[in-house]
C-alpha atoms as a PDB file:
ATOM      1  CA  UNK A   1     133.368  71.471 118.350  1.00  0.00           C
ATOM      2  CA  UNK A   2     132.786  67.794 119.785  1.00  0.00           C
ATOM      3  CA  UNK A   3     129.286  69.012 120.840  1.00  0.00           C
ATOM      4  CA  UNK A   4     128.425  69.961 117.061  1.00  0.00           C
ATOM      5  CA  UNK A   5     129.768  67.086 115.782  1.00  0.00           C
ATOM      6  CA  UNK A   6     127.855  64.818 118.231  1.00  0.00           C
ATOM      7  CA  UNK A   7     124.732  67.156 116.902  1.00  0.00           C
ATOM      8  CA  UNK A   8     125.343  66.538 113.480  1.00  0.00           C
ATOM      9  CA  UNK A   9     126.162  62.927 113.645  1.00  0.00           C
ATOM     10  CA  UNK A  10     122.008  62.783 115.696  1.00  0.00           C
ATOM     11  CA  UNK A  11     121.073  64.558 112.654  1.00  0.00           C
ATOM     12  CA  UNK A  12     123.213  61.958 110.288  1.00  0.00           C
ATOM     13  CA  UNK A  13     121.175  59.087 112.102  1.00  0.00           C
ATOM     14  CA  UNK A  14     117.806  60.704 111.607  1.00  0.00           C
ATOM     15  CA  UNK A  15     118.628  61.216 107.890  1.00  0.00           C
ATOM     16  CA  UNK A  16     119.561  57.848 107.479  1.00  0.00           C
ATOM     17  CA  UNK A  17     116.856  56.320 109.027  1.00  0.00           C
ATOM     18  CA  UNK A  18     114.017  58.525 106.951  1.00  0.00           C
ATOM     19  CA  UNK A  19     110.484  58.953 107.807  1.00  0.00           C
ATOM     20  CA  UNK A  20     109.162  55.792 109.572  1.00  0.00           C
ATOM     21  CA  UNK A  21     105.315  56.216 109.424  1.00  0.00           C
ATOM     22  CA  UNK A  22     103.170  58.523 107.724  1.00  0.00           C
ATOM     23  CA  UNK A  23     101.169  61.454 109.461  1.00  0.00           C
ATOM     24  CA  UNK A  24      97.630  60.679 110.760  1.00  0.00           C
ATOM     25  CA  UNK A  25      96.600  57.706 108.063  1.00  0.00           C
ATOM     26  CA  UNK A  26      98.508  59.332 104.908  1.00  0.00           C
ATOM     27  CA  UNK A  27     101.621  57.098 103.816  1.00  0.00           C
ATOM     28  CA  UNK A  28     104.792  58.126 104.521  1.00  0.00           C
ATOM     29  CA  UNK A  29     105.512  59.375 100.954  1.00  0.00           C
ATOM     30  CA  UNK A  30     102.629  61.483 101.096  1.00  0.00           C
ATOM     31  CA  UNK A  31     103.634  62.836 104.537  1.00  0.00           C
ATOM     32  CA  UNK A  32     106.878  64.012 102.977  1.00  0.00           C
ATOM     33  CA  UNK A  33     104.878  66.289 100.045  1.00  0.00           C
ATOM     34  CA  UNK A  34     102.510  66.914 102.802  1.00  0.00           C
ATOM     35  CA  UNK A  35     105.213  68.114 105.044  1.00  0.00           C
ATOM     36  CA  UNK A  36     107.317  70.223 102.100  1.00  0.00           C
ATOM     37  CA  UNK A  37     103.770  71.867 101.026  1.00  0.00           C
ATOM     38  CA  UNK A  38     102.812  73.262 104.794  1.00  0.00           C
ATOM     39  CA  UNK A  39     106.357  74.117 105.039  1.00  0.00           C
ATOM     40  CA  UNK A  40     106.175  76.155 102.004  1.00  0.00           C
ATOM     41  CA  UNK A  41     102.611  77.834 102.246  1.00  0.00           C
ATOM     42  CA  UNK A  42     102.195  77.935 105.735  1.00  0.00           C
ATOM     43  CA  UNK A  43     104.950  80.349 107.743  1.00  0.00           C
ATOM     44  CA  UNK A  44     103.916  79.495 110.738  1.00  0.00           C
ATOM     45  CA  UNK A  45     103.727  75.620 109.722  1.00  0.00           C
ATOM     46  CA  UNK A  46     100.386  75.523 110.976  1.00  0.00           C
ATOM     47  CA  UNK A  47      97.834  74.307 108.447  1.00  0.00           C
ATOM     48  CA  UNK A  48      94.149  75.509 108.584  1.00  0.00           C
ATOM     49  CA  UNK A  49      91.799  72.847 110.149  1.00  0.00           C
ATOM     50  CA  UNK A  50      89.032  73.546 107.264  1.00  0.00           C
ATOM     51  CA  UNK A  51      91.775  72.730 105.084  1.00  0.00           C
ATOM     52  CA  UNK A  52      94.322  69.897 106.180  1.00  0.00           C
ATOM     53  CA  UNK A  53      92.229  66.923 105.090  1.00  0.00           C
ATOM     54  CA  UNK A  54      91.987  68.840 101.520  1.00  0.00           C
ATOM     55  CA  UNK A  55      95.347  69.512 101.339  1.00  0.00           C
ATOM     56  CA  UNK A  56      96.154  66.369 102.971  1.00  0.00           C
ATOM     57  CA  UNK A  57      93.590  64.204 100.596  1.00  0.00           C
ATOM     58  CA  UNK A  58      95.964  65.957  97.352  1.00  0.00           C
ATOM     59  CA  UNK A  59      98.950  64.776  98.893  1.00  0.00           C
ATOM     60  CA  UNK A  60      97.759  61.052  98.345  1.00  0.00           C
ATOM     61  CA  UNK A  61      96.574  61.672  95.118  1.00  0.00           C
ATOM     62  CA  UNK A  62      99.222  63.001  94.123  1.00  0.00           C
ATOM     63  CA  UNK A  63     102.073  61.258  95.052  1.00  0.00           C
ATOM     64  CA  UNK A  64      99.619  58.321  93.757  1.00  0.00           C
ATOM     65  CA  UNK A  65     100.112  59.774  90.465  1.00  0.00           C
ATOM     66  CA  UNK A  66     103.339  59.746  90.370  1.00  0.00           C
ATOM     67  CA  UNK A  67     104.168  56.169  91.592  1.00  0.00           C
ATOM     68  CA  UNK A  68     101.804  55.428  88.872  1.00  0.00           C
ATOM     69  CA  UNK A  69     103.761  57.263  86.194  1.00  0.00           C
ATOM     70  CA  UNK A  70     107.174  56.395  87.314  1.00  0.00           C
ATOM     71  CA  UNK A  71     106.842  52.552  87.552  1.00  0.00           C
ATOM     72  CA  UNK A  72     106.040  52.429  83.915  1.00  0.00           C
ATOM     73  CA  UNK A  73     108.619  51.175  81.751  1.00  0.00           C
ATOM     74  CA  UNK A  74     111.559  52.535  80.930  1.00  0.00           C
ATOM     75  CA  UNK A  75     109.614  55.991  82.454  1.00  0.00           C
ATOM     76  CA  UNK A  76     113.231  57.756  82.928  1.00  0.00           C
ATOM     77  CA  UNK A  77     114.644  57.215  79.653  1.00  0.00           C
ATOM     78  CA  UNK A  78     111.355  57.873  77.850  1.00  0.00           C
ATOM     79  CA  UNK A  79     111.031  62.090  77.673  1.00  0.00           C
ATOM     80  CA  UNK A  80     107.619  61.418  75.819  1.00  0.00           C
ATOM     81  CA  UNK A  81     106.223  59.676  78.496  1.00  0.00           C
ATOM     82  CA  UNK A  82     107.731  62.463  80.802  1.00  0.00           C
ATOM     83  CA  UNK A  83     105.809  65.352  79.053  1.00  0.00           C
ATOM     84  CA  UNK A  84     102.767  63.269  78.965  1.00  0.00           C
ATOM     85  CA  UNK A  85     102.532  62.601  82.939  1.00  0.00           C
ATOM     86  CA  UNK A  86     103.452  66.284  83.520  1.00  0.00           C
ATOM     87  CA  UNK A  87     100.662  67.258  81.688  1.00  0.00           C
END
């Protein structure tokens, strides 16, 4: 028991202190999608080289998108403006 409590409180810290630095010159928001996507399409968590700069380049763009729509005004409370950007 005290070993998986000292396990989970190393997993507590690591959760707490979120992703420091992005992955090989994407930002660390980007690194996050980046990191859910492979996880998702890739079983082995291994991307393709001909296609981790694609994949990688989409990331940015997209969480770019999003940062762009979310920081407008009143972008939660507006369900117009959330249709729109999920368009």
């Amino acid at each position: 028991m005290d070993v998986l409590a000292k396990e989970l409180e190393k997993l507590r810290g690591v959760a707490i202190a979120g992703r420091q630095a992005g992955e090989e010159g994407m930002t660390k928001e980007a690194t996050t999608f980046y990191a859910y996507i492979v996880a998702l399409s890739f079983p082995d968590g291994s991307v393709p080289a001909e296609s981790k700069n694609a994949i990688k380049a989409l990331m940015e763009q997209v969480v770019e998108q999003l940062q762009d729509s979310i920081g407008s005004i009143d972008f939660w409370h507006n369900p117009d403006k959330q249709k729109k950007d999920a368009q």
